[in-house]
Protein backbone atom coordinates (compact mmCIF):
# COMPACT_ATOMS: atom_id res chain seq x y z
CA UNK A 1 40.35 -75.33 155.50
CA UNK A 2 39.95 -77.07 152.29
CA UNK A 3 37.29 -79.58 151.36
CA UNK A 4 37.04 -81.81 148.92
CA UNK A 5 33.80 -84.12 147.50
CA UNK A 6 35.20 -87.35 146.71
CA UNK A 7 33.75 -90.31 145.24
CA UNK A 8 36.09 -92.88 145.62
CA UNK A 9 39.85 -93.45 146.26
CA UNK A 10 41.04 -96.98 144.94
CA UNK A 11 44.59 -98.14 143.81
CA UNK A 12 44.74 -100.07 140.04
CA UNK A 13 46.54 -100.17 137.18
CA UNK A 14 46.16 -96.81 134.70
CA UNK A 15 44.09 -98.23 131.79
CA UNK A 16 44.61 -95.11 129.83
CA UNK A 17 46.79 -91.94 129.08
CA UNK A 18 50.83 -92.63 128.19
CA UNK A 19 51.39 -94.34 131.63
CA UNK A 20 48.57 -97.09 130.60
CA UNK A 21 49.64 -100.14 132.90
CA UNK A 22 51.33 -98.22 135.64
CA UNK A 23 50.29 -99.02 139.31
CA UNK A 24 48.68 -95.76 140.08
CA UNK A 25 46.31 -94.56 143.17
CA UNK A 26 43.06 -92.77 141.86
CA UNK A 27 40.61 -89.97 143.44
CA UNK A 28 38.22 -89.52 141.63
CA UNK A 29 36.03 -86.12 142.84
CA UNK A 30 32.36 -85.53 142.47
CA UNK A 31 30.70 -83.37 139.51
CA UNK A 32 30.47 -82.36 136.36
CA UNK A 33 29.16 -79.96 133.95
CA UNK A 34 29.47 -82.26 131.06
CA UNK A 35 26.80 -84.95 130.29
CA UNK A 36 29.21 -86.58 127.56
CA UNK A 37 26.40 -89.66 125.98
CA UNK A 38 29.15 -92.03 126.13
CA UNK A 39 29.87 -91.44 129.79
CA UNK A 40 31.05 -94.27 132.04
CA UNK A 41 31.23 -92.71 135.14
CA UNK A 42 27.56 -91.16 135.70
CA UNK A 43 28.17 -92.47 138.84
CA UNK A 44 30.63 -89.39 139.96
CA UNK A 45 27.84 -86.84 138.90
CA UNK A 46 26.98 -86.14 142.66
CA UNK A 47 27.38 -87.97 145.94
CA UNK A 48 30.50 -88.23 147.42
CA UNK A 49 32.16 -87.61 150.54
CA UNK A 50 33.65 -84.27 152.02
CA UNK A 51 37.02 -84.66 153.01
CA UNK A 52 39.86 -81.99 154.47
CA UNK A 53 43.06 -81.81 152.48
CA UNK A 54 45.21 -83.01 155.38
CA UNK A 55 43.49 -86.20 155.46
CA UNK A 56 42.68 -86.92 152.26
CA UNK A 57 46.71 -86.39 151.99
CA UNK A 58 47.51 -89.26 155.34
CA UNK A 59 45.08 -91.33 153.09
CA UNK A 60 46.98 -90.92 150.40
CA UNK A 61 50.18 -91.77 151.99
CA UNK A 62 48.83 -94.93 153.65
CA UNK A 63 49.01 -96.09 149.73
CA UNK A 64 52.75 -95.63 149.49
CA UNK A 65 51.71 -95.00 145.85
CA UNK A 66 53.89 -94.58 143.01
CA UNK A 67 51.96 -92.69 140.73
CA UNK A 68 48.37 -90.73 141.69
CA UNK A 69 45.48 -89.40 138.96
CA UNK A 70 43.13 -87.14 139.45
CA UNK A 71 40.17 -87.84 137.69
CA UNK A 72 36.07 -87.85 138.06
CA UNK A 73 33.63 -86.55 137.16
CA UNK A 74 35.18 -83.17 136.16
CA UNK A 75 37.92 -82.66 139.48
CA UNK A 76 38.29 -79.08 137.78
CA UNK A 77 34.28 -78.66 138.54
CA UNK A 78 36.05 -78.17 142.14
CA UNK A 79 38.32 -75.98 140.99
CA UNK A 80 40.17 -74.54 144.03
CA UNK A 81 40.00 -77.13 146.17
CA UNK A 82 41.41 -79.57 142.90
CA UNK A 83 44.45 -77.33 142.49
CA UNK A 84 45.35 -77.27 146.37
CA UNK A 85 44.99 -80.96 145.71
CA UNK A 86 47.37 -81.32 143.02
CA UNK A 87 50.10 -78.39 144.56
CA UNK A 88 49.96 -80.58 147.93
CA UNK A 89 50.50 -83.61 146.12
CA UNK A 90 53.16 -82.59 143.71
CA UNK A 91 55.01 -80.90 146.82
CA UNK A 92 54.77 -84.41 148.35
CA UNK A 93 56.99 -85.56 145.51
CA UNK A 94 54.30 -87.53 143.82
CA UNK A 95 54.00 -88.64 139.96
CA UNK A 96 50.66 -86.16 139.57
CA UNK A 97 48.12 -86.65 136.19
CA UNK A 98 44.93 -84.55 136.27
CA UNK A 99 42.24 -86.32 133.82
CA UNK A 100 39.95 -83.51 132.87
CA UNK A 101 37.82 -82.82 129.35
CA UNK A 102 39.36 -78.73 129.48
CA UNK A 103 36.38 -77.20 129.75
CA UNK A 104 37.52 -75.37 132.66
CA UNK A 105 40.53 -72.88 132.45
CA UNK A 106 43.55 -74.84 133.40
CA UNK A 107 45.57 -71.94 133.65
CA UNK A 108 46.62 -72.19 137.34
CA UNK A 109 47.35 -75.79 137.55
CA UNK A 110 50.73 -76.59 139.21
CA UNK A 111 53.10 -77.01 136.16
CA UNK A 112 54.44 -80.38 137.50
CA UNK A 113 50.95 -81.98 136.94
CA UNK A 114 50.62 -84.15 133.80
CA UNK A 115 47.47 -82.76 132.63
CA UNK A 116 45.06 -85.56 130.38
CA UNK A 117 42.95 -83.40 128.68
CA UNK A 118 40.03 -84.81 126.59
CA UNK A 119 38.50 -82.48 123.72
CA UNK A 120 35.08 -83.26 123.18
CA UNK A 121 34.28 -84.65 119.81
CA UNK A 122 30.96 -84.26 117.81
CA UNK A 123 28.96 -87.47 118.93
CA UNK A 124 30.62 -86.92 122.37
CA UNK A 125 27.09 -84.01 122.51
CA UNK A 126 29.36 -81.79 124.16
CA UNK A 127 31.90 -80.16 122.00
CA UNK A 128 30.95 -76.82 122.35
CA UNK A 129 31.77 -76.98 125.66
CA UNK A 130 35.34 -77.43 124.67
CA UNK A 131 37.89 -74.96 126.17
CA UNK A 132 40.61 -74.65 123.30
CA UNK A 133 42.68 -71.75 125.28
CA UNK A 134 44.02 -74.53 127.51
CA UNK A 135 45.36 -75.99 124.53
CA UNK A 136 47.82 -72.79 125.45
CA UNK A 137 49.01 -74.30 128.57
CA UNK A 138 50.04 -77.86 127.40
CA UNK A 139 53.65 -79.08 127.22
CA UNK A 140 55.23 -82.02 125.92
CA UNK A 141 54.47 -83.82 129.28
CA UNK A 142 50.73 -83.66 129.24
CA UNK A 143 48.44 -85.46 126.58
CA UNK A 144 45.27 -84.42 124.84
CA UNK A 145 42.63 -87.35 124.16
CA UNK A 146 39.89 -87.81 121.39
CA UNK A 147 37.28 -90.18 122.20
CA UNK A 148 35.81 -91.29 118.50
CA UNK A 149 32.52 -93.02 118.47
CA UNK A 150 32.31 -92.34 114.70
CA UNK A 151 33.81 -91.67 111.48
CA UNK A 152 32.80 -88.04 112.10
CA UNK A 153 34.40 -87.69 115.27
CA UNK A 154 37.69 -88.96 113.69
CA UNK A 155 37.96 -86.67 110.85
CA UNK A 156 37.02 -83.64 113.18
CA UNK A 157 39.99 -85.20 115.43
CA UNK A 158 42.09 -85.35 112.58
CA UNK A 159 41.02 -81.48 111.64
CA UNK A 160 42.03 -79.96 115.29
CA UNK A 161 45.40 -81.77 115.01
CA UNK A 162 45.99 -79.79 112.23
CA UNK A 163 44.36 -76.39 113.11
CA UNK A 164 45.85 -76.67 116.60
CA UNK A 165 49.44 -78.42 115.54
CA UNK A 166 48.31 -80.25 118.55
CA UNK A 167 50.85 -82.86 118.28
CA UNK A 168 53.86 -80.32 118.51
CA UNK A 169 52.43 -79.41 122.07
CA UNK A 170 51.37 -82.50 123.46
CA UNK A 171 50.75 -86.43 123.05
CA UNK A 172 47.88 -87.09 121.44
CA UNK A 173 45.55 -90.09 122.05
CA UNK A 174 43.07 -91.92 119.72
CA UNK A 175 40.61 -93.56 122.14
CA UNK A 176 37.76 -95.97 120.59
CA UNK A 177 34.34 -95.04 122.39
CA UNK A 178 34.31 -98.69 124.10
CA UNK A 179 31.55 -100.78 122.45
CA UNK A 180 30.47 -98.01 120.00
CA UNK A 181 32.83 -98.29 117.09
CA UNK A 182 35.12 -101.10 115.67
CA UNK A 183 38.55 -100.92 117.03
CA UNK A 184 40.43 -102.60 113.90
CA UNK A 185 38.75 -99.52 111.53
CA UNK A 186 39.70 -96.76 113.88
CA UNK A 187 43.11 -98.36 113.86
CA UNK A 188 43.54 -98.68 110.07
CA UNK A 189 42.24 -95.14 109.76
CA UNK A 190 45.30 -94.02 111.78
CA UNK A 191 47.75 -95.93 109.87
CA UNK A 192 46.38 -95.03 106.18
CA UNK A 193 46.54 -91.32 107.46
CA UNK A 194 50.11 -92.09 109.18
CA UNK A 195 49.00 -89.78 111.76
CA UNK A 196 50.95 -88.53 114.77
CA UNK A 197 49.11 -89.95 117.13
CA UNK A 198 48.58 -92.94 119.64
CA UNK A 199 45.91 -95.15 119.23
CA UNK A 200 44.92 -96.47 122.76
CA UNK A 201 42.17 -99.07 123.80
CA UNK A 202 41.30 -98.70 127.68
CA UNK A 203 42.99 -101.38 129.25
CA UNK A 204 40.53 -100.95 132.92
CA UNK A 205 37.90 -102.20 130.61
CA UNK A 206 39.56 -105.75 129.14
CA UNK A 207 40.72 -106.55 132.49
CA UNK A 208 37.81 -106.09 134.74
CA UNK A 209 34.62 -105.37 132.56
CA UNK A 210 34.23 -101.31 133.42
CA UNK A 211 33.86 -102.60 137.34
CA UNK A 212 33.02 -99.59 139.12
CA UNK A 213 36.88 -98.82 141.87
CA UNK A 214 38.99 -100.21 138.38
């Protein structure tokens, strides 16, 4: 049977990603392997409860939800269990998004899924852990995120957007690092680059202050 560590289930808007505003139904699964500095979910690291797939899938349902994301921690740090997850879910007829930095192989995650996947920038303290062969399995339904906390991390962003022709394979997300840089700059930046990009400001975070279930 399979089992699943999960740290929460809750049902909010999307604050992030291209459906940013969308009702959508969230389990979020324990662990990670990155320890990212501007973290803001520490909280997901361990803990948790085991669930089976059957009825972590009647607790889904109970939701009548319109869209589900997959998030954590790192759900790929469960890596089986995470793609039974998202098969059983997309088989279910679901709207399926998988929020996960890519530094696990993503290679045999169901096709349907809407994979978010975050490369790690310089100040993240992590970018080496960056997997760039997933950048392989993107399509033009799944995005690819850049969190910039500073001027550095935006002109490395800029770099793998070129190296990568990353916005030929995916959507591609500016994120400000949320109290560590000024939004207006990182905006203006975009614009006097005219970059192919969207620049996104996590919505969870204006409406309900980062409160842990949002």
């Amino acid at each position: 049977m399979t089992r699943l560590r999960i740290t929460e289930i809750f049902y909010s808007l999307q604050g992030e990603s291209s459906s940013i505003g969308k009702p959508t139904l969230f389990i979020r699964l324990t662990g990670c392997p990155l320890r990212c500095v501007w973290c803001d979910t520490e909280y997901a690291f361990s803990g948790g409860e085991y669930w089976q797939l059957d009825d972590l899938l009647e607790k889904v349902e109970s939701y009548q939800p319109q869209n589900i994301c997959v998030t954590g921690g790192e759900p790929m740090a469960q890596k089986k269990p995470c793609e039974a997850l998202l098969k059983s879910l997309c088989d279910k007829g679901y709207s399926v998004s998988l929020e996960t930095s890519g530094s696990i192989d993503l290679a045999d995650v169901d096709s349907r899924v809407i994979k978010v996947m975050d490369l790690k920038a310089p100040d993240s303290g992590e970018m080496e852990k960056n997997h760039y062969a997933n950048i392989n399995y993107l399509s033009n339904q799944d995005e690819v995120k850049f969190v910039i906390k500073t001027r550095r991390d935006y002109d490395w962003a800029k770099m793998q957007l070129d190296e990568h022709r990353l916005a030929t394979k995916a959507n591609v997300i500016f994120s400000p690092c949320f109290g560590e840089i000024n939004e207006t700059e990182l905006a203006q930046w975009i614009i006097d680059d005219n970059l192919p990009v969207r620049f996104q400001i996590q919505l969870h975070k204006i409406l309900w202050d980062d409160a842990k279930g949002r």
